[in-house]
C-alpha atoms as a PDB file:
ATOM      1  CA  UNK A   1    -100.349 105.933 -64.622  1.00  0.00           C
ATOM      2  CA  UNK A   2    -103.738 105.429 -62.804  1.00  0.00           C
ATOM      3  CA  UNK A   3    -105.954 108.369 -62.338  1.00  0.00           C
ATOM      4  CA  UNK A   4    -106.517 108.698 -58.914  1.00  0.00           C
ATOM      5  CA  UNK A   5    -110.180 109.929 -58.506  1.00  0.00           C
ATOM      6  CA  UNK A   6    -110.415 110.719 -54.862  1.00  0.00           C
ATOM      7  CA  UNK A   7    -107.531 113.511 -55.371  1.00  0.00           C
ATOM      8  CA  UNK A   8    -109.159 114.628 -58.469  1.00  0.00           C
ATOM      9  CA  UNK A   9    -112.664 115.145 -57.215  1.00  0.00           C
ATOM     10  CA  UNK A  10    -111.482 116.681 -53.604  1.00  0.00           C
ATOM     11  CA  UNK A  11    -109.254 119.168 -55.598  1.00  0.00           C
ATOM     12  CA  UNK A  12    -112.365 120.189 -57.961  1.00  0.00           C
ATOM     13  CA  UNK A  13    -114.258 120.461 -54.692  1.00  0.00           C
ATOM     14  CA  UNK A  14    -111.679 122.885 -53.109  1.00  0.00           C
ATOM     15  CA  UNK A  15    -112.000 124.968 -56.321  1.00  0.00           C
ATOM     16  CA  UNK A  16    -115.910 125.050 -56.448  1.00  0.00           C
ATOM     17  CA  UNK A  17    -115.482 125.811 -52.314  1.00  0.00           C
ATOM     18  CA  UNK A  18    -113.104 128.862 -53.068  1.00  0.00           C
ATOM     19  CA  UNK A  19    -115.532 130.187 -55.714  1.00  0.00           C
ATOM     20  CA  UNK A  20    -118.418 129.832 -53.134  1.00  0.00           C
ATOM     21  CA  UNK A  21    -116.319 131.464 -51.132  1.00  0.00           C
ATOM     22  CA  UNK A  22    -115.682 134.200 -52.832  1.00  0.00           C
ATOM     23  CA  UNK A  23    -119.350 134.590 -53.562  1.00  0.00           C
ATOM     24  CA  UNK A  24    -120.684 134.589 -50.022  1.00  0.00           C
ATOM     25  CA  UNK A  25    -118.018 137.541 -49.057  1.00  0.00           C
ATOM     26  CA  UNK A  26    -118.617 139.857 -52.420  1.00  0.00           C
ATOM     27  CA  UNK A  27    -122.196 139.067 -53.049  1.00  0.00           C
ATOM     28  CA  UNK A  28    -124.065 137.790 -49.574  1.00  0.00           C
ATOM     29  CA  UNK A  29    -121.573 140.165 -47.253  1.00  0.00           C
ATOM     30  CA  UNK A  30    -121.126 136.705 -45.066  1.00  0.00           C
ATOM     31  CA  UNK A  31    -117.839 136.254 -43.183  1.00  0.00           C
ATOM     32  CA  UNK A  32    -118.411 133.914 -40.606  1.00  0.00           C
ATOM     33  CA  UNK A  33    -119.972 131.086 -41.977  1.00  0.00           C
ATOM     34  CA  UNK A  34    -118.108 131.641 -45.363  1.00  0.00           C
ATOM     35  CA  UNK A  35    -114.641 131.193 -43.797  1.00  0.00           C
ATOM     36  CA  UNK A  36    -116.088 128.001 -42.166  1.00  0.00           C
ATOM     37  CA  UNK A  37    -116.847 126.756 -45.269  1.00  0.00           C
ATOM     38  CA  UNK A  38    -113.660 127.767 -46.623  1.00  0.00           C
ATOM     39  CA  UNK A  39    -110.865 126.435 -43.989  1.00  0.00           C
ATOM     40  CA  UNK A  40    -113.504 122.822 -43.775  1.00  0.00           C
ATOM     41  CA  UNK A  41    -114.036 122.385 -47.190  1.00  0.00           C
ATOM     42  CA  UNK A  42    -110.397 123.014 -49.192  1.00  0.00           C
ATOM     43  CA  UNK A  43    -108.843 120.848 -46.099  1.00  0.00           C
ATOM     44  CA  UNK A  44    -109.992 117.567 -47.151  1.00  0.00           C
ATOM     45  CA  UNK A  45    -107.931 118.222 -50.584  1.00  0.00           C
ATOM     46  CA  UNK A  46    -105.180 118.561 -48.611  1.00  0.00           C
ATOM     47  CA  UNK A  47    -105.203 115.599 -46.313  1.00  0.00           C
ATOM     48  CA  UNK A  48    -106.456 113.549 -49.306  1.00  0.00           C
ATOM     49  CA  UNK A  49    -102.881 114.235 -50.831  1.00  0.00           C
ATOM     50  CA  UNK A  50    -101.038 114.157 -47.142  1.00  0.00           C
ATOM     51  CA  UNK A  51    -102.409 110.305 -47.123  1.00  0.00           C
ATOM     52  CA  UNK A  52    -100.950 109.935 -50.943  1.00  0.00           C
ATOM     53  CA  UNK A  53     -97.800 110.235 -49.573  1.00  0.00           C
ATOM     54  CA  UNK A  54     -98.235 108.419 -45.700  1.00  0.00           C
ATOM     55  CA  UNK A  55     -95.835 106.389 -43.761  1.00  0.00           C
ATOM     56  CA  UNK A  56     -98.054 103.122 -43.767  1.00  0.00           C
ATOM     57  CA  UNK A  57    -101.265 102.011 -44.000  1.00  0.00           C
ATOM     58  CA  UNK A  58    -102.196 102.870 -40.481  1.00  0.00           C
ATOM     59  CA  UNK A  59    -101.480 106.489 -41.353  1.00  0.00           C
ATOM     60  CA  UNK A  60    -103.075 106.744 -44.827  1.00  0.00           C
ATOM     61  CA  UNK A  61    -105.960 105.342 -42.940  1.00  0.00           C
ATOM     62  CA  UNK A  62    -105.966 108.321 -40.497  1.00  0.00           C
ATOM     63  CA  UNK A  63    -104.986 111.421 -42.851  1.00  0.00           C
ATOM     64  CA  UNK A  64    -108.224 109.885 -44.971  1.00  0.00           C
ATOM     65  CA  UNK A  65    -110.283 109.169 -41.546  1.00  0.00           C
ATOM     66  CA  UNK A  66    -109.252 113.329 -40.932  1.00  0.00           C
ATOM     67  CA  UNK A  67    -110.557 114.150 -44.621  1.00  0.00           C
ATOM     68  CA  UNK A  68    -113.426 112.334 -44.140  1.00  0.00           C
ATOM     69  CA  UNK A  69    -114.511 114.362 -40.887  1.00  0.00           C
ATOM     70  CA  UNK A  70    -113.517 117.075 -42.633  1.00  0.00           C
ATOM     71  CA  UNK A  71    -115.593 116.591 -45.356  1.00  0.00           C
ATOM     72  CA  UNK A  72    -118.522 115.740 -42.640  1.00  0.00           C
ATOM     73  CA  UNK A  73    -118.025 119.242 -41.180  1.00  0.00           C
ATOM     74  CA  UNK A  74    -117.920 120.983 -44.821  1.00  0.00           C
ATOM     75  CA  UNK A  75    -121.766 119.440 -45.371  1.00  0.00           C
ATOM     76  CA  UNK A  76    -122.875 121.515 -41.939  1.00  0.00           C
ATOM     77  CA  UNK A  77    -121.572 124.296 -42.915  1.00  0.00           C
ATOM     78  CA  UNK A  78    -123.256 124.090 -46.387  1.00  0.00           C
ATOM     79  CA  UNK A  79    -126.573 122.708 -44.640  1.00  0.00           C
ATOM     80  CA  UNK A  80    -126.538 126.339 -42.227  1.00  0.00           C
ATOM     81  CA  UNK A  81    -125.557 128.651 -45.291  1.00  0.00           C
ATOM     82  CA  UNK A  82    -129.042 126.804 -46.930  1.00  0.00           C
ATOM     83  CA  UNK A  83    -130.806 127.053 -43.779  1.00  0.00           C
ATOM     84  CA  UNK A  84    -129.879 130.861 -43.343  1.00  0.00           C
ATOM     85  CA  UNK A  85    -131.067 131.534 -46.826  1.00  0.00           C
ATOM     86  CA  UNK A  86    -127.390 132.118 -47.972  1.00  0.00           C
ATOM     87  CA  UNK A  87    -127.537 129.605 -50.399  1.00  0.00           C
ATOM     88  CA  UNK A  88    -130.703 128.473 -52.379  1.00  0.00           C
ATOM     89  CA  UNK A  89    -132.229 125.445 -52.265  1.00  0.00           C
ATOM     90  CA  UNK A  90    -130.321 124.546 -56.632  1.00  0.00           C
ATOM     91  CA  UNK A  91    -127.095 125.939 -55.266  1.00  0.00           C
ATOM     92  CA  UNK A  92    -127.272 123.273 -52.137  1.00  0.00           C
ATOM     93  CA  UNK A  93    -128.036 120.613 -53.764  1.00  0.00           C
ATOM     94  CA  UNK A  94    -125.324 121.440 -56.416  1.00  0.00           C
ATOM     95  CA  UNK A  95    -122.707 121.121 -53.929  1.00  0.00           C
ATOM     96  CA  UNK A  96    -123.836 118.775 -51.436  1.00  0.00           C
ATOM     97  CA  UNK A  97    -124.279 116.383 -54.188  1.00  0.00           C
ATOM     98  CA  UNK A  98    -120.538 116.489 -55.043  1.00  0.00           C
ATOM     99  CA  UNK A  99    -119.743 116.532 -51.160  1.00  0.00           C
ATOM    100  CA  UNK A 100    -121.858 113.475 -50.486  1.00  0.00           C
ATOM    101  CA  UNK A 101    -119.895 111.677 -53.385  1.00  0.00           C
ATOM    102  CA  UNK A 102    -116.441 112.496 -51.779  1.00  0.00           C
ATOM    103  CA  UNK A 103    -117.299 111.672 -48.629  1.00  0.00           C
ATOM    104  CA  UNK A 104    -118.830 108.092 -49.838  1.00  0.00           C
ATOM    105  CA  UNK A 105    -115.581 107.566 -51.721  1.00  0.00           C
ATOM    106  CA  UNK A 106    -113.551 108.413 -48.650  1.00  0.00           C
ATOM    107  CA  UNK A 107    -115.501 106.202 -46.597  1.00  0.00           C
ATOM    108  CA  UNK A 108    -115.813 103.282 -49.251  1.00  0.00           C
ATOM    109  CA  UNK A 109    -111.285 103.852 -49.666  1.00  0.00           C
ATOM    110  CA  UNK A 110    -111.055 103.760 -45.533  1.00  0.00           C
ATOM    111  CA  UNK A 111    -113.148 100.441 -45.477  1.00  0.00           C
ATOM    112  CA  UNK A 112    -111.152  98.878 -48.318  1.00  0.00           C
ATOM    113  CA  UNK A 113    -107.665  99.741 -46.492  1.00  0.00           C
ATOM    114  CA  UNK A 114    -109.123  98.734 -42.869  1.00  0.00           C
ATOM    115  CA  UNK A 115    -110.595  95.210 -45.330  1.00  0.00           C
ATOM    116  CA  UNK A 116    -106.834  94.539 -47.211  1.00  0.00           C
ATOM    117  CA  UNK A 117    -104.711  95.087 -43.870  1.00  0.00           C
ATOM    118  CA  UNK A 118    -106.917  92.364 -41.828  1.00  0.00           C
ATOM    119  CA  UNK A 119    -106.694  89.603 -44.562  1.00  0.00           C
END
């Protein structure tokens, strides 16, 4: 069976979210921002395996078109925790890096789809 990377590295993202989560409440006393972060950033996980199982292309395209703006609003969130001195400058970057990734791949599996169902 083929590994499917996008549902690996969104679920690994949801974990490292949860943890960060979990951080900002105990250690930083942030609840706002934190649960943000949290409902944004473990919801493109879950719409990355709604499209596995879709009714046709037209709605895998959409549940990953969802993740993707998903994934979109998960960077702003991280951005203002940085901003606001919740998060350092090494713990950013950490994250956003694997973010950025996910949402590439996202965008790179929407344009593929959108590519195969025109030809």
């Amino acid at each position: 069976m083929k590994e499917n990377v996008i549902k690996n590295k969104s679920f690994e993202f949801a974990i490292r979210i949860v943890k960060l989560y979990q951080f900002l409440i105990s250690e930083k006393k942030e609840f706002v921002l934190s649960k943000q972060l949290l409902r944004s950033g473990t919801s493109v996980g879950a719409m990355v395996r709604e499209a596995e199982h879709s009714e046709s292309k037209a709605d895998f395209i959409h549940k990953l078109a969802i993740a993707q703006k998903e994934m979109n609003e998960t960077i702003y969130w991280l951005e203002l925790l940085n901003a606001t001195d919740y998060l350092t400058q090494k713990e950013f970057e950490s994250i956003n890096t694997d973010a950025t990734a996910i949402i590439k791949l996202i965008t790179s599996i929407i344009k593929a789809t959108k590519s195969n169902i025109n030809n």
